[in-house]
C-alpha atoms as a PDB file:
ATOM      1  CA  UNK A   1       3.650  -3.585 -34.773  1.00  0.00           C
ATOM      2  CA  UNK A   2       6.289  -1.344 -33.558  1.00  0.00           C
ATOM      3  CA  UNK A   3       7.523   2.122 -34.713  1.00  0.00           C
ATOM      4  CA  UNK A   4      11.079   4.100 -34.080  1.00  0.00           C
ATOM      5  CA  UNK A   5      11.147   7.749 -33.976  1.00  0.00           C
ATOM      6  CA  UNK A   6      14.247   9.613 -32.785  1.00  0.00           C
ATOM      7  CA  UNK A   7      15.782   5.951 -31.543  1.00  0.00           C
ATOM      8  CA  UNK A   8      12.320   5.497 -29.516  1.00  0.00           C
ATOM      9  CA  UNK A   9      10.432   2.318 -29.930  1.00  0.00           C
ATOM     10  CA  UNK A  10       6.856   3.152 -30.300  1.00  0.00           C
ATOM     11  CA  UNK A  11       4.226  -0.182 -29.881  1.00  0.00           C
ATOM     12  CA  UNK A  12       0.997   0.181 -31.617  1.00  0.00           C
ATOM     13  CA  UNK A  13      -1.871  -1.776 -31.645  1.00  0.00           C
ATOM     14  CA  UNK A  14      -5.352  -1.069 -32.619  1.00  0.00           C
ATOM     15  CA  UNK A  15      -7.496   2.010 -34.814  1.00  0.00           C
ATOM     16  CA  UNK A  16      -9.817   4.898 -33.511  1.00  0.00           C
ATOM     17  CA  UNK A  17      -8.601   8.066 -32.129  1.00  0.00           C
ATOM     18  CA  UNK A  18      -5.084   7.867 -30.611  1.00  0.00           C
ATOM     19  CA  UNK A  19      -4.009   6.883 -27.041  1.00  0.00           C
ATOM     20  CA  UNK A  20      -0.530   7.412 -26.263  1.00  0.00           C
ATOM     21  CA  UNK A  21       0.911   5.576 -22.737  1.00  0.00           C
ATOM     22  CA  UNK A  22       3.788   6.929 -20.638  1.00  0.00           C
ATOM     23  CA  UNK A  23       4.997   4.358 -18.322  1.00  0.00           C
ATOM     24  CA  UNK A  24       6.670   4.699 -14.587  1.00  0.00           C
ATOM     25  CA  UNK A  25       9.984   5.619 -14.069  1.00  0.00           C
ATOM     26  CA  UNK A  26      10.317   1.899 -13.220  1.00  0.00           C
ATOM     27  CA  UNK A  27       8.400   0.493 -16.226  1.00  0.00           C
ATOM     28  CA  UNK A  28       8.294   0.192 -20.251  1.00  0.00           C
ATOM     29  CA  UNK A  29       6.409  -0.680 -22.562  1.00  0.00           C
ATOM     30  CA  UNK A  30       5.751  -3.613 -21.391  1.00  0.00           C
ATOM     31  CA  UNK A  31       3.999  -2.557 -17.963  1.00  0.00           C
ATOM     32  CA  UNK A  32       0.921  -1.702 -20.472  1.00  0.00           C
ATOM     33  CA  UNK A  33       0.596  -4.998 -22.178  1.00  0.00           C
ATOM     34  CA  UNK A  34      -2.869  -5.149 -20.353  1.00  0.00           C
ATOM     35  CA  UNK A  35      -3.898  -2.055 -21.874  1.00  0.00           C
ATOM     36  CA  UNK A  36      -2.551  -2.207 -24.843  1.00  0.00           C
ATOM     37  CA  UNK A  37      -4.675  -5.408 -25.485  1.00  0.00           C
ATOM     38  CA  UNK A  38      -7.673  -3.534 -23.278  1.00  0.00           C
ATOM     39  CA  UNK A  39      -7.943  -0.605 -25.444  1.00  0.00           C
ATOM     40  CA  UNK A  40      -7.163  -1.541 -28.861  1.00  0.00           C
ATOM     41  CA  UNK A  41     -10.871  -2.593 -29.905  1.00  0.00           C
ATOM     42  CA  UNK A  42     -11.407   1.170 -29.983  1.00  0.00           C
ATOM     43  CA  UNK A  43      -8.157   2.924 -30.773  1.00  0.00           C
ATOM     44  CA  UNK A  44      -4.558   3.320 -31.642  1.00  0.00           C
ATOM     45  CA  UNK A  45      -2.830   2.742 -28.779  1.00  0.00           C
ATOM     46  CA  UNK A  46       0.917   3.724 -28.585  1.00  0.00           C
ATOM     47  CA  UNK A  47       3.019   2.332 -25.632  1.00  0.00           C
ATOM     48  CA  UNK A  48       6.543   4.324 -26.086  1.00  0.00           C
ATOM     49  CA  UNK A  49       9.485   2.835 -24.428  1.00  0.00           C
ATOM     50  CA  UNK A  50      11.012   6.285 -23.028  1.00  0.00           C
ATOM     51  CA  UNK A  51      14.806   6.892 -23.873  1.00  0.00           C
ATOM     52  CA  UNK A  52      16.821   4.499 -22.528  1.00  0.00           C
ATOM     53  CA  UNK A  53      14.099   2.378 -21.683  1.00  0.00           C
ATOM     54  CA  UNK A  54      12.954  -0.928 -23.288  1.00  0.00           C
ATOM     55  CA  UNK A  55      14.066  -0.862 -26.541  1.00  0.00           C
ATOM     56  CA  UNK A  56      14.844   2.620 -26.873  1.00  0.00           C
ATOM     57  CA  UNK A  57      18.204   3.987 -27.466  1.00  0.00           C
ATOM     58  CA  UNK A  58      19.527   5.398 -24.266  1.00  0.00           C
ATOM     59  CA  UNK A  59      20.296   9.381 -24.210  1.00  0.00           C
ATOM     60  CA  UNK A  60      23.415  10.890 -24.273  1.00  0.00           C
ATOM     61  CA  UNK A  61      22.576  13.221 -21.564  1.00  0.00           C
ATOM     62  CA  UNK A  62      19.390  13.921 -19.303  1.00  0.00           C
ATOM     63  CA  UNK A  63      16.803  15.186 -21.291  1.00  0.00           C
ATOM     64  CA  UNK A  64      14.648  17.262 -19.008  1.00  0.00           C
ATOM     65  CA  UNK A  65      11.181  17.628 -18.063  1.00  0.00           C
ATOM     66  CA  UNK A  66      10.788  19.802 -21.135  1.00  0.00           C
ATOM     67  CA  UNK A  67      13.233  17.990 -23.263  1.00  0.00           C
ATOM     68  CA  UNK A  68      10.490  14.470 -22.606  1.00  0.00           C
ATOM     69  CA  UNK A  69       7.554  16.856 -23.306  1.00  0.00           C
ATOM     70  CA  UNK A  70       8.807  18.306 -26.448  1.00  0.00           C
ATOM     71  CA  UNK A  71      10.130  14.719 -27.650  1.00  0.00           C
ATOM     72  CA  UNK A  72       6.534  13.424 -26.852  1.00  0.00           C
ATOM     73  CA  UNK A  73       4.792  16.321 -29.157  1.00  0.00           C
ATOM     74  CA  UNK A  74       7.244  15.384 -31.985  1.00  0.00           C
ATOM     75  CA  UNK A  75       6.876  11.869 -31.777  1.00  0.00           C
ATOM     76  CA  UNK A  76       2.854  12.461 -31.682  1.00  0.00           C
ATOM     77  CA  UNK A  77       3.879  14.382 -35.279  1.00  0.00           C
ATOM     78  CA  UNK A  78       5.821  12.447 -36.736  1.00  0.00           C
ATOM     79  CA  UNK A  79       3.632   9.060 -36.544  1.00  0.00           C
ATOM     80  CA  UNK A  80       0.279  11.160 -37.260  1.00  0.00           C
ATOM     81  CA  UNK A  81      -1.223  10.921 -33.763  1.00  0.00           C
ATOM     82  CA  UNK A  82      -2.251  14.557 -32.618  1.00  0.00           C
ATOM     83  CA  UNK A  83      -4.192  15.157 -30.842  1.00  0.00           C
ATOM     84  CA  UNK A  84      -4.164  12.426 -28.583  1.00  0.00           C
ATOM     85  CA  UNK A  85      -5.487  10.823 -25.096  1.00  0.00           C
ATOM     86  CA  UNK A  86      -2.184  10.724 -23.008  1.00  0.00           C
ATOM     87  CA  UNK A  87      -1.930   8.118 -20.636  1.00  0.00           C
ATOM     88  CA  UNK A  88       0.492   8.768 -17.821  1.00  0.00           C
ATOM     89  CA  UNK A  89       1.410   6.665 -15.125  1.00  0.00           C
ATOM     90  CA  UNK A  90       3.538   8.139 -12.654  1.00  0.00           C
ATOM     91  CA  UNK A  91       6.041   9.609 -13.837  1.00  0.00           C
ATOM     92  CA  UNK A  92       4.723   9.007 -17.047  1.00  0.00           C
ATOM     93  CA  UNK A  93       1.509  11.215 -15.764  1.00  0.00           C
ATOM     94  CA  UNK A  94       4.149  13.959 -14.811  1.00  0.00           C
ATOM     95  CA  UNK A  95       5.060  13.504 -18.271  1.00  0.00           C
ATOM     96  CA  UNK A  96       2.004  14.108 -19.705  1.00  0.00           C
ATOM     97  CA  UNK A  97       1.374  16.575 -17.614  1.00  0.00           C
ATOM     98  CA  UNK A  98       4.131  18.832 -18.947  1.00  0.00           C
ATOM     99  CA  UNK A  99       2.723  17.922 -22.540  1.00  0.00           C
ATOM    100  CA  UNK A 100      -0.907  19.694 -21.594  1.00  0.00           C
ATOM    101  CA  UNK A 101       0.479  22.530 -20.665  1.00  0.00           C
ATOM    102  CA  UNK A 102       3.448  23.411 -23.440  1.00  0.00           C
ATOM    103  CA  UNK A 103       1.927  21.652 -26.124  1.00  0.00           C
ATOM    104  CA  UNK A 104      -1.541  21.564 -25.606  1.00  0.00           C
ATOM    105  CA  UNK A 105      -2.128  21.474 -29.452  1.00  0.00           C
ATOM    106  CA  UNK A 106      -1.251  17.699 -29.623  1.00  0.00           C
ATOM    107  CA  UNK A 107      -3.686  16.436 -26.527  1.00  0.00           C
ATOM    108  CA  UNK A 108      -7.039  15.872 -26.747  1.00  0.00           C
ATOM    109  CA  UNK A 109      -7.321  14.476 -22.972  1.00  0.00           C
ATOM    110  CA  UNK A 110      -5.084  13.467 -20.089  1.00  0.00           C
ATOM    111  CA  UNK A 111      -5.525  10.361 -17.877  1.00  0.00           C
ATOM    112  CA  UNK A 112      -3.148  10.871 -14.697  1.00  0.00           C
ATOM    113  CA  UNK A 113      -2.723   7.793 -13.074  1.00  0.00           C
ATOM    114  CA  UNK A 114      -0.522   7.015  -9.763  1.00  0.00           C
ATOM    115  CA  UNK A 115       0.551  10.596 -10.649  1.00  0.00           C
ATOM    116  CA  UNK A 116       2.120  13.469  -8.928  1.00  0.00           C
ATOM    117  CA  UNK A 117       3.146  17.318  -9.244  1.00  0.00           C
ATOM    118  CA  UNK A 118       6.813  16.203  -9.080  1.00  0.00           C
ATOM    119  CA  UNK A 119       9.363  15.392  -7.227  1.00  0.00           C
ATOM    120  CA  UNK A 120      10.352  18.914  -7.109  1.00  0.00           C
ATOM    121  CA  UNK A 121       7.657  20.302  -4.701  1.00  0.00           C
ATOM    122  CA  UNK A 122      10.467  20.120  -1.724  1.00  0.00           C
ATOM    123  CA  UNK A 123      14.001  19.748  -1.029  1.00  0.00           C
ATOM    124  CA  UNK A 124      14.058  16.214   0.405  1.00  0.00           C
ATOM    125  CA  UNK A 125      11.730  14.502  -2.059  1.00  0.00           C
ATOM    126  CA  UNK A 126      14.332  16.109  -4.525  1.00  0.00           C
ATOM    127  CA  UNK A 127      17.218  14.744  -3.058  1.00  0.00           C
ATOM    128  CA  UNK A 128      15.779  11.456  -2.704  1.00  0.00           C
ATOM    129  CA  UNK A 129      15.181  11.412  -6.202  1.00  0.00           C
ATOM    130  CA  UNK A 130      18.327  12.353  -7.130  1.00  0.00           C
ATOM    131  CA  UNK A 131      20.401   9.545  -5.172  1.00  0.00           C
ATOM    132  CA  UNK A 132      18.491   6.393  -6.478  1.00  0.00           C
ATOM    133  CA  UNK A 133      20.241   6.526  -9.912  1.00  0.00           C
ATOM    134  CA  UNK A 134      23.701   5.936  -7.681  1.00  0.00           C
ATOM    135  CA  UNK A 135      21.581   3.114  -5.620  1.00  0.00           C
ATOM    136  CA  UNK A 136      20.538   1.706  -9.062  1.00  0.00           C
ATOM    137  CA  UNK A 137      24.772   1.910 -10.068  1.00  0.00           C
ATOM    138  CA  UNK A 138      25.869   0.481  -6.906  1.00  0.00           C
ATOM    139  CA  UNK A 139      23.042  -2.471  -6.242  1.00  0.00           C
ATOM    140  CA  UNK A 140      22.482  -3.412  -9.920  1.00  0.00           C
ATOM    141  CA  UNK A 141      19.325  -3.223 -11.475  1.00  0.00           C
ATOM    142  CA  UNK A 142      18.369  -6.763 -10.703  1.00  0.00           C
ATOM    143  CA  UNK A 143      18.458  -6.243  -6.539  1.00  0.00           C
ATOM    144  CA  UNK A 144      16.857  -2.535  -6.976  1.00  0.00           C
ATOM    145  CA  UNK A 145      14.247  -4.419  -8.639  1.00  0.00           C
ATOM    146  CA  UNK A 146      14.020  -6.826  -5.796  1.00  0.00           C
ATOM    147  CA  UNK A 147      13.800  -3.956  -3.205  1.00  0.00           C
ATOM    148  CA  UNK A 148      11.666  -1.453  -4.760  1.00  0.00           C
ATOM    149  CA  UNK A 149       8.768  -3.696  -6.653  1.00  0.00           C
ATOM    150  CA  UNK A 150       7.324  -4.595  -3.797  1.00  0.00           C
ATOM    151  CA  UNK A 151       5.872  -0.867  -2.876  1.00  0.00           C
ATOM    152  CA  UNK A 152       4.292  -0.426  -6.195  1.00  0.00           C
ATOM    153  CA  UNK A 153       1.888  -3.230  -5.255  1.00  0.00           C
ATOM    154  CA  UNK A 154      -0.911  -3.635  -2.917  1.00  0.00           C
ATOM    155  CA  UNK A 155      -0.948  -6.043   0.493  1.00  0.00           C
ATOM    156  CA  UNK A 156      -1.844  -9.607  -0.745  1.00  0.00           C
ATOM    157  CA  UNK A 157      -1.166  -8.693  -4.817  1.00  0.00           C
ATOM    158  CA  UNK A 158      -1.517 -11.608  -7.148  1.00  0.00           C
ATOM    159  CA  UNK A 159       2.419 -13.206  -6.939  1.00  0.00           C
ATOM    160  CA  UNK A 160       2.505 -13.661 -10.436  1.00  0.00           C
ATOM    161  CA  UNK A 161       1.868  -9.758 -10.636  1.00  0.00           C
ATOM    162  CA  UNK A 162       4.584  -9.196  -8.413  1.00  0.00           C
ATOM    163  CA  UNK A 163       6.584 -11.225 -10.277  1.00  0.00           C
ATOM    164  CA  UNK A 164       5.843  -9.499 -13.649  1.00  0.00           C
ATOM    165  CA  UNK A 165       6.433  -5.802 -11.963  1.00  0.00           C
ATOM    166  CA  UNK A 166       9.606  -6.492 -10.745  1.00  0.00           C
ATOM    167  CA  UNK A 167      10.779  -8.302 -13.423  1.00  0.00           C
ATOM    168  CA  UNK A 168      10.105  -5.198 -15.572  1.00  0.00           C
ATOM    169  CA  UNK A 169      11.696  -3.043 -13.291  1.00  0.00           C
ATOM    170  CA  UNK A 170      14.785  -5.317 -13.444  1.00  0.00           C
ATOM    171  CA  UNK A 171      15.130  -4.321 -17.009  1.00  0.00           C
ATOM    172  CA  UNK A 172      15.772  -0.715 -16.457  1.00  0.00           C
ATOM    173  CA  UNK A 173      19.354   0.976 -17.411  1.00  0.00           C
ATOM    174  CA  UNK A 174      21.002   3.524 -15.762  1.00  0.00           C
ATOM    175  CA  UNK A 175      21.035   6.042 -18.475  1.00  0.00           C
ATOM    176  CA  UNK A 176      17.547   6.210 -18.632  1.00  0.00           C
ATOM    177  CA  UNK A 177      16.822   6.201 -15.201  1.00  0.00           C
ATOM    178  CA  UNK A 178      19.057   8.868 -14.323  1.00  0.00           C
ATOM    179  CA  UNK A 179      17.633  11.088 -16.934  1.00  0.00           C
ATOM    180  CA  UNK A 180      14.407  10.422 -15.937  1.00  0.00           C
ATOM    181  CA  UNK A 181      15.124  10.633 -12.083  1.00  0.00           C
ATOM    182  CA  UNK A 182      16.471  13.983 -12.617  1.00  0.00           C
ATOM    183  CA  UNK A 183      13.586  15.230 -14.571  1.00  0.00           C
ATOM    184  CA  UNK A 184      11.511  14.082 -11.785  1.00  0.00           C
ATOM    185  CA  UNK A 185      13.658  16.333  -9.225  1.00  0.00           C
ATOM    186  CA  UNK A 186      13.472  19.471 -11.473  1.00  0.00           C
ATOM    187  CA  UNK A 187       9.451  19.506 -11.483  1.00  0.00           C
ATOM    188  CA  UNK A 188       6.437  21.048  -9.698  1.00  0.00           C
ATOM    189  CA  UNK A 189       3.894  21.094 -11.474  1.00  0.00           C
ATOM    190  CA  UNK A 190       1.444  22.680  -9.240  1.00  0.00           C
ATOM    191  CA  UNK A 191       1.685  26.185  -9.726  1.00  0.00           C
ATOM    192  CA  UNK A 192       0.582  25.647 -13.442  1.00  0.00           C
ATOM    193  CA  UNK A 193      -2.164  23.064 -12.959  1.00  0.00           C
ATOM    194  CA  UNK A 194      -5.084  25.054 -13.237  1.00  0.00           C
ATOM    195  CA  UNK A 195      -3.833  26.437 -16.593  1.00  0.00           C
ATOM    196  CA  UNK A 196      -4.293  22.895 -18.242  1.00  0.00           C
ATOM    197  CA  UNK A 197      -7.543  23.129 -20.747  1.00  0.00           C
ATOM    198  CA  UNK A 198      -8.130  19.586 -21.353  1.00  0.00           C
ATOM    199  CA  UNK A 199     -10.521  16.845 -20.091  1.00  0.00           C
ATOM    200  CA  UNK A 200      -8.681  15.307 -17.572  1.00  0.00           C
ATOM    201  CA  UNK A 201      -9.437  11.858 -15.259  1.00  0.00           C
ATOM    202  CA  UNK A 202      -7.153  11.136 -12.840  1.00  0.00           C
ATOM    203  CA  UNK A 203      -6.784   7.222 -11.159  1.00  0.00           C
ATOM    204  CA  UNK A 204      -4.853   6.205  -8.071  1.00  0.00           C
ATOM    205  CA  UNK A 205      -4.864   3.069  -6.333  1.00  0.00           C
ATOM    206  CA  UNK A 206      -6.548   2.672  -3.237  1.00  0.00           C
ATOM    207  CA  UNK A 207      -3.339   1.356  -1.349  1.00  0.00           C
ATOM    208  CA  UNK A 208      -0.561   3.206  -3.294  1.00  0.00           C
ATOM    209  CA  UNK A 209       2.199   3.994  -0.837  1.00  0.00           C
ATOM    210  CA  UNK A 210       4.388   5.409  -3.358  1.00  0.00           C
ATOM    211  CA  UNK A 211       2.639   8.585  -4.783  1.00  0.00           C
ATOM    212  CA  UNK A 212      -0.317   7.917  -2.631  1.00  0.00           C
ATOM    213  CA  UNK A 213      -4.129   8.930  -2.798  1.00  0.00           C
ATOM    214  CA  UNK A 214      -3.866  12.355  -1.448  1.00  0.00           C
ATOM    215  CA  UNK A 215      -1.586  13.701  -4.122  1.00  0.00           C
ATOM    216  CA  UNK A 216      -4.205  12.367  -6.673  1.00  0.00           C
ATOM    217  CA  UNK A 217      -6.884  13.791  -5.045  1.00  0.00           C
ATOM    218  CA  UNK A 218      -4.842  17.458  -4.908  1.00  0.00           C
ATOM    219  CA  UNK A 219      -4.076  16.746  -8.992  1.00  0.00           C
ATOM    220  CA  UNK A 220      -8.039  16.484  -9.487  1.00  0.00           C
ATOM    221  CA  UNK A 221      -8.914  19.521  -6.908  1.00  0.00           C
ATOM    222  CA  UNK A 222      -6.153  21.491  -9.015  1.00  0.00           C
ATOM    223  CA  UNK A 223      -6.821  21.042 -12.552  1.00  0.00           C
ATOM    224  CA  UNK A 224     -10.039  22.535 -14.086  1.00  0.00           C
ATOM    225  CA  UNK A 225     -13.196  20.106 -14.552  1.00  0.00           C
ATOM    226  CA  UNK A 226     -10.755  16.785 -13.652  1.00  0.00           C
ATOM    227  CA  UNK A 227     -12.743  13.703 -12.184  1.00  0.00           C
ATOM    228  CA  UNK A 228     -10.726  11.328  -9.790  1.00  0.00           C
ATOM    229  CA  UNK A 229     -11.392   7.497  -9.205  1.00  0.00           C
ATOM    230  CA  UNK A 230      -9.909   5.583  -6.763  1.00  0.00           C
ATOM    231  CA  UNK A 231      -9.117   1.851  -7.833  1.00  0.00           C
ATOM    232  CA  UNK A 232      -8.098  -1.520  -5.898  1.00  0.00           C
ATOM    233  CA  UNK A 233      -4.577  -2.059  -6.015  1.00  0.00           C
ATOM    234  CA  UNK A 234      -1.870  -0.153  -5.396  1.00  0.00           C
ATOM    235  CA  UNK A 235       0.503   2.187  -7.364  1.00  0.00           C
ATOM    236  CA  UNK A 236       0.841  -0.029 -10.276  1.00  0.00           C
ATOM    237  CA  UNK A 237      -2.792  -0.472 -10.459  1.00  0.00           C
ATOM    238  CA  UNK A 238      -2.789  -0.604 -14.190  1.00  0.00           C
ATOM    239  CA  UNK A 239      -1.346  -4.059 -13.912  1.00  0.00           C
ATOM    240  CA  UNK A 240      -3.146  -5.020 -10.698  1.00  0.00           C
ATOM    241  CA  UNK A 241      -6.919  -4.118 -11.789  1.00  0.00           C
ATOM    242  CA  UNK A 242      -5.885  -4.081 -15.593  1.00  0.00           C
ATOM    243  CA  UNK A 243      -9.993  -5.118 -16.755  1.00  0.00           C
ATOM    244  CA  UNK A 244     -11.256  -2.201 -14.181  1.00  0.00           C
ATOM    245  CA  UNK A 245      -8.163   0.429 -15.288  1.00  0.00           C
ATOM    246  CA  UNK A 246      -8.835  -0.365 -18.896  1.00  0.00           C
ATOM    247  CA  UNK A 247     -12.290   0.079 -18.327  1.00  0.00           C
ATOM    248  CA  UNK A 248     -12.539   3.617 -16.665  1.00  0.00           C
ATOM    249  CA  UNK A 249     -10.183   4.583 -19.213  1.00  0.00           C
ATOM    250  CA  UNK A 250     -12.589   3.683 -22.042  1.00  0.00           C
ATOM    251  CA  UNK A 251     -15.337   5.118 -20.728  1.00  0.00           C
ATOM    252  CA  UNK A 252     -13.534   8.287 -19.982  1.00  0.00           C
ATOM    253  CA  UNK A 253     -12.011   8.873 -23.530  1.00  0.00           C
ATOM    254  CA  UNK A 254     -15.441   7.087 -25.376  1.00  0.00           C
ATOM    255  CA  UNK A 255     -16.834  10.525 -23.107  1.00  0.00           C
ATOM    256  CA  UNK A 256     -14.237  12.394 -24.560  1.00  0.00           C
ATOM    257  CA  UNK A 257     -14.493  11.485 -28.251  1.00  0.00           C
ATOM    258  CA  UNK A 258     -18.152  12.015 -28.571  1.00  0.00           C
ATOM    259  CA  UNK A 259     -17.806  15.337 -27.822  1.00  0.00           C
ATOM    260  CA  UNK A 260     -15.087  16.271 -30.244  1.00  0.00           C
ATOM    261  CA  UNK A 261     -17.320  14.456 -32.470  1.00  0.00           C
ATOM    262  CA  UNK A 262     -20.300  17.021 -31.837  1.00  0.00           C
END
């Protein structure tokens, strides 16, 4: 079943306690169909399509990494979901990250995967950042796809995984992305990671070239009491090692939820 909230398409499958996912800046929805399938025995999963993204309604103008968070904590509201496991990858774990620490009323855990601090932490990742939206305008979002799948995924990834990634990634609209790209240059998060007060696991995979392991393993050696666990694949590891994502995932929140239960 799907849900709308402020023009953005919510996916829910499942019951238990609630897992939102935030997808890549390259992704949807649709990137999570693995886990969305993978953790539904055992809750209410919620796969947003970000604005402009998917089905979503594109936004009139870029929202902001605190204009995603705050949209995230209403949306959690509005469809009776807080708190809830958030489940960022990439810049969907940037996302999430922002969550923890302005609204850390509505999160009951944080999974970080493929994650960073932000794009923000220098100048030149910034500026990188900045000038894909005008590479996505100029090459079309077909050939962007076509050049920039490729480095989400590991040496030797299943083809028909490659296929499905950059397929996805063809999808993407250049409202969205530019919003979303510019959030991405605004952000450091590391300054404020050791203020965030929930559980926290963070997954990378073990050939991501993109984000890479060492950022994951300064995430986890930043944030209070977080646990890291490297995967095979490589920075869309949730759709290369879906069984083993799903499954440290589950085992992570199933942690998680026992406690809140005591």
């Amino acid at each position: 079943m799907t849900a709308t909230v402020e023009g953005v398409r919510v996916r829910i499958a499942g019951d238990g306690s609630p897992v939102l996912l935030l997808h890549g800046i390259g992704g949807s929805s649709a990137s999570f169909d693995a886990q969305l399938a993978g953790l539904a025995p055992k809750h209410r999963v919620l796969a947003w399509d970000a604005p402009g993204y998917g089905g979503s309604a594109d936004p009139e103008k870029p929202l902001g990494m605190a204009g995603y968070a705050a949209l995230v904590g209403r949306l959690l509201a509005s469809l009776d979901a807080a708190p809830a496991h958030l489940v960022g990858v990439s810049w969907g774990g940037v996302i999430a990250t922002r969550v923890a620490l302005d609204y850390p009323e509505v999160v009951r855990s944080l999974v970080l995967a493929d994650s960073t601090r932000g794009s923000g932490i220098d100048s030149e990742r910034a500026a990188v950042m900045r000038a894909r939206p005008s590479e996505l305008n100029r090459v079309g979002a077909a050939e962007f796809a076509r050049r920039r799948a490729p480095r989400l995924l590991a040496p030797g990834a299943d083809p028909a995984v490659a296929q499905r990634v950059e397929d996805i990634m063809a999808e993407i609209r250049l409202p969205g992305y530019t919003s979303a790209a510019e959030s991405m240059a605004e952000t450091d998060h590391g300054p404020r990671l050791s203020r965030i007060s929930v559980p926290t696991l963070v997954l990378v995979g073990e050939h991501d070239q993109v984000t890479g392991v060492a950022e994951s393993r300064r995430l986890a050696a930043s944030i209070p009491g977080a646990r890291l666990e490297v995967l095979p694949g490589g920075h869309a590891a949730n759709q290369e090692a879906p069984r083993r994502f799903s499954a440290e995932v589950l085992d992570f929140l199933s942690q998680v939820d026992s406690v809140v239960a005591r």
